[in-house]
N, C-alpha and C. Protein backbone atom coordinates (compact mmCIF):
# COMPACT_ATOMS: atom_id res chain seq x y z
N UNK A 1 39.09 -11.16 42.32
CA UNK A 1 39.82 -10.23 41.49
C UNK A 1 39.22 -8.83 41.66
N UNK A 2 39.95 -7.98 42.00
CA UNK A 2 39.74 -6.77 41.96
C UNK A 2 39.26 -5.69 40.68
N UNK A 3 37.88 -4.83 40.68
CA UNK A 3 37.99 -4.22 39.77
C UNK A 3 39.39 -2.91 39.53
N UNK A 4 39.69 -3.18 38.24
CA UNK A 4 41.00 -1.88 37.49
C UNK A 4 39.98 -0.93 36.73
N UNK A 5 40.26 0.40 36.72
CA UNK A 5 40.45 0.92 35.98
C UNK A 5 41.35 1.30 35.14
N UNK A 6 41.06 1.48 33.21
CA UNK A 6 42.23 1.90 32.82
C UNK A 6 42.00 2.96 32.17
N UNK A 7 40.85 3.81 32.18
CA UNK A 7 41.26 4.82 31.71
C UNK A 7 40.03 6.11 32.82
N UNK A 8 40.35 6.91 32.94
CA UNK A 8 39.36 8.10 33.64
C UNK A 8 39.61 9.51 32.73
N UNK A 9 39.18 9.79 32.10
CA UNK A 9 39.38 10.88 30.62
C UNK A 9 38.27 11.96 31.03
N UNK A 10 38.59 12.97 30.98
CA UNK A 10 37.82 13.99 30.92
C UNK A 10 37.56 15.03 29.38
N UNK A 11 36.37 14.89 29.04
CA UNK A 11 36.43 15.47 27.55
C UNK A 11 34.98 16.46 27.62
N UNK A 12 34.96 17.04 26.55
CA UNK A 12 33.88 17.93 26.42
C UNK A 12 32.51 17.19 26.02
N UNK A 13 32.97 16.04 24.81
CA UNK A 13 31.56 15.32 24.54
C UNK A 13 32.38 13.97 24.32
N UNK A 14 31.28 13.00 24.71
CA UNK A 14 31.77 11.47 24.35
C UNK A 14 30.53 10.62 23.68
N UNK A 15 30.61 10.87 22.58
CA UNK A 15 29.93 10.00 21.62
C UNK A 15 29.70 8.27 21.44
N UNK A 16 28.89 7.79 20.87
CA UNK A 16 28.82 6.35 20.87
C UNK A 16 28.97 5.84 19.06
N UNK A 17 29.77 5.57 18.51
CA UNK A 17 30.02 5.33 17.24
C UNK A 17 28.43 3.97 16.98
N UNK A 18 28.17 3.71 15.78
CA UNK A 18 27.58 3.50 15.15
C UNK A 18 27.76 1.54 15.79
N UNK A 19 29.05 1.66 15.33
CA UNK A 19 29.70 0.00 16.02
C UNK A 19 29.89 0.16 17.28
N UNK A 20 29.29 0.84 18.03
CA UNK A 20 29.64 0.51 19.81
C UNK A 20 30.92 1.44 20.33
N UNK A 21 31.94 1.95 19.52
CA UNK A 21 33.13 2.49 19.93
C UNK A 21 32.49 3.65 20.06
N UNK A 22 33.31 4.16 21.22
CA UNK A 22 33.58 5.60 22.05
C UNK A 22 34.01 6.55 21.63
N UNK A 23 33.90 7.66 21.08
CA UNK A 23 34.42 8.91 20.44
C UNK A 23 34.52 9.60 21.75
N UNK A 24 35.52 10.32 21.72
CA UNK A 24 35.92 11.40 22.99
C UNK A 24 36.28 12.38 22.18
N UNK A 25 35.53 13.72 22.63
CA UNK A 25 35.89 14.67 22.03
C UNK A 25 36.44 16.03 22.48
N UNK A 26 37.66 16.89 22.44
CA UNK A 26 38.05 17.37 23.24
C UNK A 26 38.30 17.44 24.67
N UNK A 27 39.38 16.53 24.68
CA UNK A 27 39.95 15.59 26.19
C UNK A 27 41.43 16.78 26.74
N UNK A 28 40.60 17.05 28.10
CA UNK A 28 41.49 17.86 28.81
C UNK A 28 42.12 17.80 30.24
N UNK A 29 42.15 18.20 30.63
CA UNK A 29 42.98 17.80 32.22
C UNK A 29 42.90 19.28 33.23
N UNK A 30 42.43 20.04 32.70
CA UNK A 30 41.87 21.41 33.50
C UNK A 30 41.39 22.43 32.72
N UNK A 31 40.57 23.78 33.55
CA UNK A 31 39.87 24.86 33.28
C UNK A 31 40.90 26.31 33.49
N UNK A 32 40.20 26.73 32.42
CA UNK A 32 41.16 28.29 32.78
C UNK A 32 39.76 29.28 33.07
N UNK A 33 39.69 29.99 33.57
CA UNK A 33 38.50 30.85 33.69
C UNK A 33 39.08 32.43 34.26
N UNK A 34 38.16 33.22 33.69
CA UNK A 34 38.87 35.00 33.95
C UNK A 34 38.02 35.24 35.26
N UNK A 35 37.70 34.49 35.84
CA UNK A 35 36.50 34.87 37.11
C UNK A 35 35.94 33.58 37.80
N UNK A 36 36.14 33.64 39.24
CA UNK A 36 35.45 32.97 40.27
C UNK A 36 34.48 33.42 40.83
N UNK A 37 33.45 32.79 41.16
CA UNK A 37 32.85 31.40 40.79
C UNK A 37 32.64 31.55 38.90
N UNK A 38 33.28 30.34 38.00
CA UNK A 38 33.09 30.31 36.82
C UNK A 38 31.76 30.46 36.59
N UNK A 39 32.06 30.74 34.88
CA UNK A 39 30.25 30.18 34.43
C UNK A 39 30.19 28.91 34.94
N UNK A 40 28.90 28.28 34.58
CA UNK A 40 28.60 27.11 35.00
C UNK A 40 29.16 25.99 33.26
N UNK A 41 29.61 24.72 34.01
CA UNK A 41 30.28 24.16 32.61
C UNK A 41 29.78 23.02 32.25
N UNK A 42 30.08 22.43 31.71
CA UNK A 42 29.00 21.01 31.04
C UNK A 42 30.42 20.13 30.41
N UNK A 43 30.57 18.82 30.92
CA UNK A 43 31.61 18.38 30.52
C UNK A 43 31.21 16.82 30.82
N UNK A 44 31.92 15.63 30.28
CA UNK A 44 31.82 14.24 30.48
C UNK A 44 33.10 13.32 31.27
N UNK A 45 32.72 12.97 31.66
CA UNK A 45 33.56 12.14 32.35
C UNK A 45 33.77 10.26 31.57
N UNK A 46 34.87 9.64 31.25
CA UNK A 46 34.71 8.61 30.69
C UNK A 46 35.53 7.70 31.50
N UNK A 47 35.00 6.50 31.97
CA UNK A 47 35.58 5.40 32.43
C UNK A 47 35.73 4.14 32.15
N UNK A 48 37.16 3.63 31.97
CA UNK A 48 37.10 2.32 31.39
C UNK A 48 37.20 1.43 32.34
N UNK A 49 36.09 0.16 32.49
CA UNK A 49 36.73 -0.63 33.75
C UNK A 49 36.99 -1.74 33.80
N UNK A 50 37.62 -3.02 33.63
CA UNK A 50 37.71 -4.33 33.45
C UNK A 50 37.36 -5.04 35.18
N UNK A 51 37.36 -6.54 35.20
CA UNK A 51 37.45 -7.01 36.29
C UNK A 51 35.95 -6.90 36.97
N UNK A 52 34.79 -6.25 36.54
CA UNK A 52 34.14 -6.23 37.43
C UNK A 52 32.98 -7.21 36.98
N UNK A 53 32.72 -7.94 38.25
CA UNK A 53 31.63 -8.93 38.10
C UNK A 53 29.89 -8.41 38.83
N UNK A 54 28.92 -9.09 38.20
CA UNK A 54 28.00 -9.13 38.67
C UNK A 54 27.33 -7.44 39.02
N UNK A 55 26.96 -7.07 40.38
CA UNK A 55 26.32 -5.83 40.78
C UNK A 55 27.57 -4.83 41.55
N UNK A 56 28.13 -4.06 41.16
CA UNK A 56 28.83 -3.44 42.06
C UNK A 56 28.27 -1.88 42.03
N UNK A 57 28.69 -0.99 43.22
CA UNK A 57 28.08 -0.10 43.60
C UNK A 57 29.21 0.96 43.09
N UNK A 58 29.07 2.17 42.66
CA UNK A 58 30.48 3.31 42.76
C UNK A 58 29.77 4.21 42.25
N UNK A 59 30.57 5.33 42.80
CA UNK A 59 30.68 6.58 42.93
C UNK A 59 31.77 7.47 42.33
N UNK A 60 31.01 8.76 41.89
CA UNK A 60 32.55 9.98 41.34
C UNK A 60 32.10 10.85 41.90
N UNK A 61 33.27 11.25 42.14
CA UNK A 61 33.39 12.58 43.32
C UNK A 61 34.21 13.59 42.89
N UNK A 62 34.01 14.78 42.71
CA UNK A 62 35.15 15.66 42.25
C UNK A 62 35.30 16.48 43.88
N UNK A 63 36.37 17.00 43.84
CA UNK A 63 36.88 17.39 45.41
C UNK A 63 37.79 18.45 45.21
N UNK A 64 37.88 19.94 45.36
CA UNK A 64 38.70 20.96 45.65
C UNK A 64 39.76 20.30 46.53
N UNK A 65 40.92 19.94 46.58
CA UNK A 65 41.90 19.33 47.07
C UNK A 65 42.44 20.17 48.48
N UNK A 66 42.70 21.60 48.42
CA UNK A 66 42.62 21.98 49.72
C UNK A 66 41.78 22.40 50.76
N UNK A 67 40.23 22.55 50.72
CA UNK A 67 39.15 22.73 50.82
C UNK A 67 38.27 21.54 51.07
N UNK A 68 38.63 20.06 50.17
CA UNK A 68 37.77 19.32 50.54
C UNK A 68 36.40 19.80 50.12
N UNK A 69 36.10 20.71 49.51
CA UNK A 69 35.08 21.00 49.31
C UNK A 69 34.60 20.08 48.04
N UNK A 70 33.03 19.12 47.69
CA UNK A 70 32.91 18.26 47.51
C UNK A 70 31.87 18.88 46.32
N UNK A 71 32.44 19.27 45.00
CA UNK A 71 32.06 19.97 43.79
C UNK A 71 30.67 19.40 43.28
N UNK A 72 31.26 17.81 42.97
CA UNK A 72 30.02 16.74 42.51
C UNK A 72 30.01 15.74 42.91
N UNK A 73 29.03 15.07 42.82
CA UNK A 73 29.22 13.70 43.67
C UNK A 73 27.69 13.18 42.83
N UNK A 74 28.27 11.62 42.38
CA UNK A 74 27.14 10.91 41.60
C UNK A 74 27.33 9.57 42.39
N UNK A 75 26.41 8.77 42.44
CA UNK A 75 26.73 7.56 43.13
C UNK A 75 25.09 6.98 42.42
N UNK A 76 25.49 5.44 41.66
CA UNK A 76 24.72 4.55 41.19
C UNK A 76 25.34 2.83 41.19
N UNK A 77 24.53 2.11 40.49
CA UNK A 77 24.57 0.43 40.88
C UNK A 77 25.36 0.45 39.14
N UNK A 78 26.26 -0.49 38.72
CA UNK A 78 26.86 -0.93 37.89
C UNK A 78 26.20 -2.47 37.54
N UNK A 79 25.45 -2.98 36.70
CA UNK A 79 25.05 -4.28 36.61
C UNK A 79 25.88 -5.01 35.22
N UNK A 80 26.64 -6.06 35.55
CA UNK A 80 27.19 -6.90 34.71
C UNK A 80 26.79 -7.89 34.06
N UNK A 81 26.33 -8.15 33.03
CA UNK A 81 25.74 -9.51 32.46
C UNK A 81 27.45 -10.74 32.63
N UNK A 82 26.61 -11.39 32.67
CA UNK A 82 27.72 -12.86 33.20
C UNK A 82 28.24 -12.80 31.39
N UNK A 83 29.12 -13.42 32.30
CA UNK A 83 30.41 -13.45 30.47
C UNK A 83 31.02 -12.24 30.39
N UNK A 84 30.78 -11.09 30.86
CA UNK A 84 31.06 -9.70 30.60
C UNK A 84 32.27 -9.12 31.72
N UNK A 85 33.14 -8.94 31.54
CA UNK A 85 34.26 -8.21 32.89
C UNK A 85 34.62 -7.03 32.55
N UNK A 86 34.09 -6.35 31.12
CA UNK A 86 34.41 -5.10 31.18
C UNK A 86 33.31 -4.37 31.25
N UNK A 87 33.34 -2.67 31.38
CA UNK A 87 32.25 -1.65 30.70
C UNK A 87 33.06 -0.60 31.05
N UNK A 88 32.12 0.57 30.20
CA UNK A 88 32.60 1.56 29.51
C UNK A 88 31.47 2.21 30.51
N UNK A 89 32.32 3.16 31.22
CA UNK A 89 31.25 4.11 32.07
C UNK A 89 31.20 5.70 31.56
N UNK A 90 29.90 6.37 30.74
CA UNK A 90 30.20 8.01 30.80
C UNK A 90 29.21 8.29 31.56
N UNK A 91 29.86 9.46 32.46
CA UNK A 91 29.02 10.27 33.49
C UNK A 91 29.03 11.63 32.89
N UNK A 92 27.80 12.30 32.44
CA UNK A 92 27.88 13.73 31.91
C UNK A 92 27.90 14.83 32.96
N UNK A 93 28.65 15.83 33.32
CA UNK A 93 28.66 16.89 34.22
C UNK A 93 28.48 17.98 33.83
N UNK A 94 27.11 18.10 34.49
CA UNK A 94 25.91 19.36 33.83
C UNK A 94 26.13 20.73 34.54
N UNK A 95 26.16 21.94 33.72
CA UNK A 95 26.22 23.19 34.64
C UNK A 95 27.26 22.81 36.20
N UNK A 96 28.10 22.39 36.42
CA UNK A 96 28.93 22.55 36.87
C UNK A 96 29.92 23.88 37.43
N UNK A 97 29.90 24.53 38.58
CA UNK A 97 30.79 26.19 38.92
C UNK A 97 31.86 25.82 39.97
N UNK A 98 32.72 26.20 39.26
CA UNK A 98 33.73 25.99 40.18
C UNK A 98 33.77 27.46 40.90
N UNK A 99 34.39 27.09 41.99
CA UNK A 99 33.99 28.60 43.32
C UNK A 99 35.50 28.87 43.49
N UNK A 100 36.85 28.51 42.73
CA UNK A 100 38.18 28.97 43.38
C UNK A 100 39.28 27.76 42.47
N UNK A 101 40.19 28.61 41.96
CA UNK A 101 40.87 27.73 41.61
C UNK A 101 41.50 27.07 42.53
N UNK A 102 42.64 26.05 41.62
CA UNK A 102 43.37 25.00 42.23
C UNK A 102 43.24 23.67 41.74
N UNK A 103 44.15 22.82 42.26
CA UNK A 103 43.66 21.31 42.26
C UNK A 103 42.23 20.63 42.77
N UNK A 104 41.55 20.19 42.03
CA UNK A 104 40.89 19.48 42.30
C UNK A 104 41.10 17.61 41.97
N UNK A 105 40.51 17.00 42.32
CA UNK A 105 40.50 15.54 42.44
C UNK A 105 39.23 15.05 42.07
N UNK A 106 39.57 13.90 40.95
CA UNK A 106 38.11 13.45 40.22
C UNK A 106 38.55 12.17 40.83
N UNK A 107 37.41 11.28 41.68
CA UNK A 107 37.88 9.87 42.53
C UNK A 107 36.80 8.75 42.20
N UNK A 108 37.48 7.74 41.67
CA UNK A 108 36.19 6.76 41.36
C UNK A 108 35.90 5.61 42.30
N UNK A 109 35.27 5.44 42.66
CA UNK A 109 35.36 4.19 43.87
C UNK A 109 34.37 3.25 43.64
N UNK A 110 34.73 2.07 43.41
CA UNK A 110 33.67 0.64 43.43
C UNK A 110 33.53 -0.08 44.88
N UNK A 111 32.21 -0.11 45.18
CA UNK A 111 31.75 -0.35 45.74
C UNK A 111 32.53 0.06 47.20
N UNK A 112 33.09 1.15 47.72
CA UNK A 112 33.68 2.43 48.21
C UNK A 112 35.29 2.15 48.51
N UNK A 113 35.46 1.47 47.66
CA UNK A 113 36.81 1.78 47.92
C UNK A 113 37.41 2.22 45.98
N UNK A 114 37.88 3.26 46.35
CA UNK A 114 38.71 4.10 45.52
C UNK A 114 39.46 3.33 44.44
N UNK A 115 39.20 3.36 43.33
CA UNK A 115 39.69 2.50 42.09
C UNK A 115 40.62 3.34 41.25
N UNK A 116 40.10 4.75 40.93
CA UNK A 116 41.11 5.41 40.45
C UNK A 116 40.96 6.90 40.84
N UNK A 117 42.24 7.81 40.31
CA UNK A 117 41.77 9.38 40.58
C UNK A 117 42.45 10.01 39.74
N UNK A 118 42.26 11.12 39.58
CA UNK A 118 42.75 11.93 38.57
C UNK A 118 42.86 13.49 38.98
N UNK A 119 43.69 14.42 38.86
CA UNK A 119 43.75 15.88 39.08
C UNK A 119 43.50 16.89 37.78
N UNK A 120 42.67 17.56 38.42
CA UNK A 120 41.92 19.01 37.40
C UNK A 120 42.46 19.71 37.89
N UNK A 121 43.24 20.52 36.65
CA UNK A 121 43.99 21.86 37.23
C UNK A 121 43.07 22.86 37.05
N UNK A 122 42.52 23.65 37.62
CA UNK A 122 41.58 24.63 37.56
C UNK A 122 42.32 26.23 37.85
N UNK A 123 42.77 27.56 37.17
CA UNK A 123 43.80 28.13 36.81
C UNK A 123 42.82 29.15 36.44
N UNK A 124 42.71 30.61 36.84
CA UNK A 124 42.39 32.34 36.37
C UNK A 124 43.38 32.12 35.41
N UNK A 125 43.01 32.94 34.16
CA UNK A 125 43.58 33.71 33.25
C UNK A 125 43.09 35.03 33.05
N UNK A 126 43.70 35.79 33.04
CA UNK A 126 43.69 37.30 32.73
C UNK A 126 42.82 37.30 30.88
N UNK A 127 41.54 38.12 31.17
CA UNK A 127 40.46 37.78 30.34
C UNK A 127 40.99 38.45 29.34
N UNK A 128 42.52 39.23 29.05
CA UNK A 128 42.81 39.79 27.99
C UNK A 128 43.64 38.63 27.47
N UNK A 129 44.06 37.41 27.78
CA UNK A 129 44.58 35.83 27.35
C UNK A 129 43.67 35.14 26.77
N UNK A 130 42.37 35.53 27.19
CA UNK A 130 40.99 34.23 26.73
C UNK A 130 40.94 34.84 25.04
N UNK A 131 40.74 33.79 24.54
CA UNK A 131 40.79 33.87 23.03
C UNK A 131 39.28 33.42 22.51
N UNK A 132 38.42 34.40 21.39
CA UNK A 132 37.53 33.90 21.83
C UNK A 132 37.35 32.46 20.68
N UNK A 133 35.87 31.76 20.40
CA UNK A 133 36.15 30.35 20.52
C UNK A 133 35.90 30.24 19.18
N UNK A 134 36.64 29.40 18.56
CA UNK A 134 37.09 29.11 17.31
C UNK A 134 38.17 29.88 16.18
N UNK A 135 38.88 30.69 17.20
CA UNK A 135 40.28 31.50 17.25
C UNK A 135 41.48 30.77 17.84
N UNK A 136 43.09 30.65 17.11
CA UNK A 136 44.09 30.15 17.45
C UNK A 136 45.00 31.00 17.95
């Protein structure tokens, strides 16, 4: 059986509740920034995965889509206790700069083949649009 993913969420913070549940907090799908190369950003990555047994290997990769240019890249071992086919994967993404907007591609791969992906719209705004933070 093949590992699924069912969820790949991108949020600002992802918490661990008291009972084991996942808090995601401010879940988005791209960056607006008044300037390239951005500040540097700090964000989490959350993955849900069923199906997977025993030791498997994977990797996340974020990828400028026309560029190929290869933003982040984490790669570690996944260990499963027997009885267990799911886990809950967060990867935190520290100081992070993006160098150009566009599409980018967040790609998860077990043990290297590609399980799921997701697109970051990454988008300039004119810094007289940026609102500052905790303003509607």
């Amino acid at each position: 059986m093949e590992a699924v993913c069912y969820a790949l969420i991108c949020a600002d913070r992802v918490i661990t509740e008291n009972n084991g549940k996942k808090g995601l907090i401010g879940v988005f799908s791209g960056f607006q920034f008044p300037t390239f190369p951005s500040p540097p950003t700090q964000w989490f990555v959350y993955a849900g995965l069923a199906n997977v047994l025993g030791r498997q290997q994977f990797s996340l990769n974020l990828v400028h889509d026309q560029s190929q240019q290869v933003l982040f890249s984490l790669a570690g071992e996944l260990t499963i206790p027997e009885g267990n086919r799911e886990i809950e994967l967060v990867v935190p993404v520290g100081n992070l700069q993006f160098h150009q907007p566009g599409a980018h591609v967040l790609i998860l791969n077990i043990d290297g083949m590609p399980i799921a992906s997701r697109m970051l719209r990454v988008s300039m705004v004119p810094q007289s649009e940026m609102q500052p933070p905790g303003e509607n």
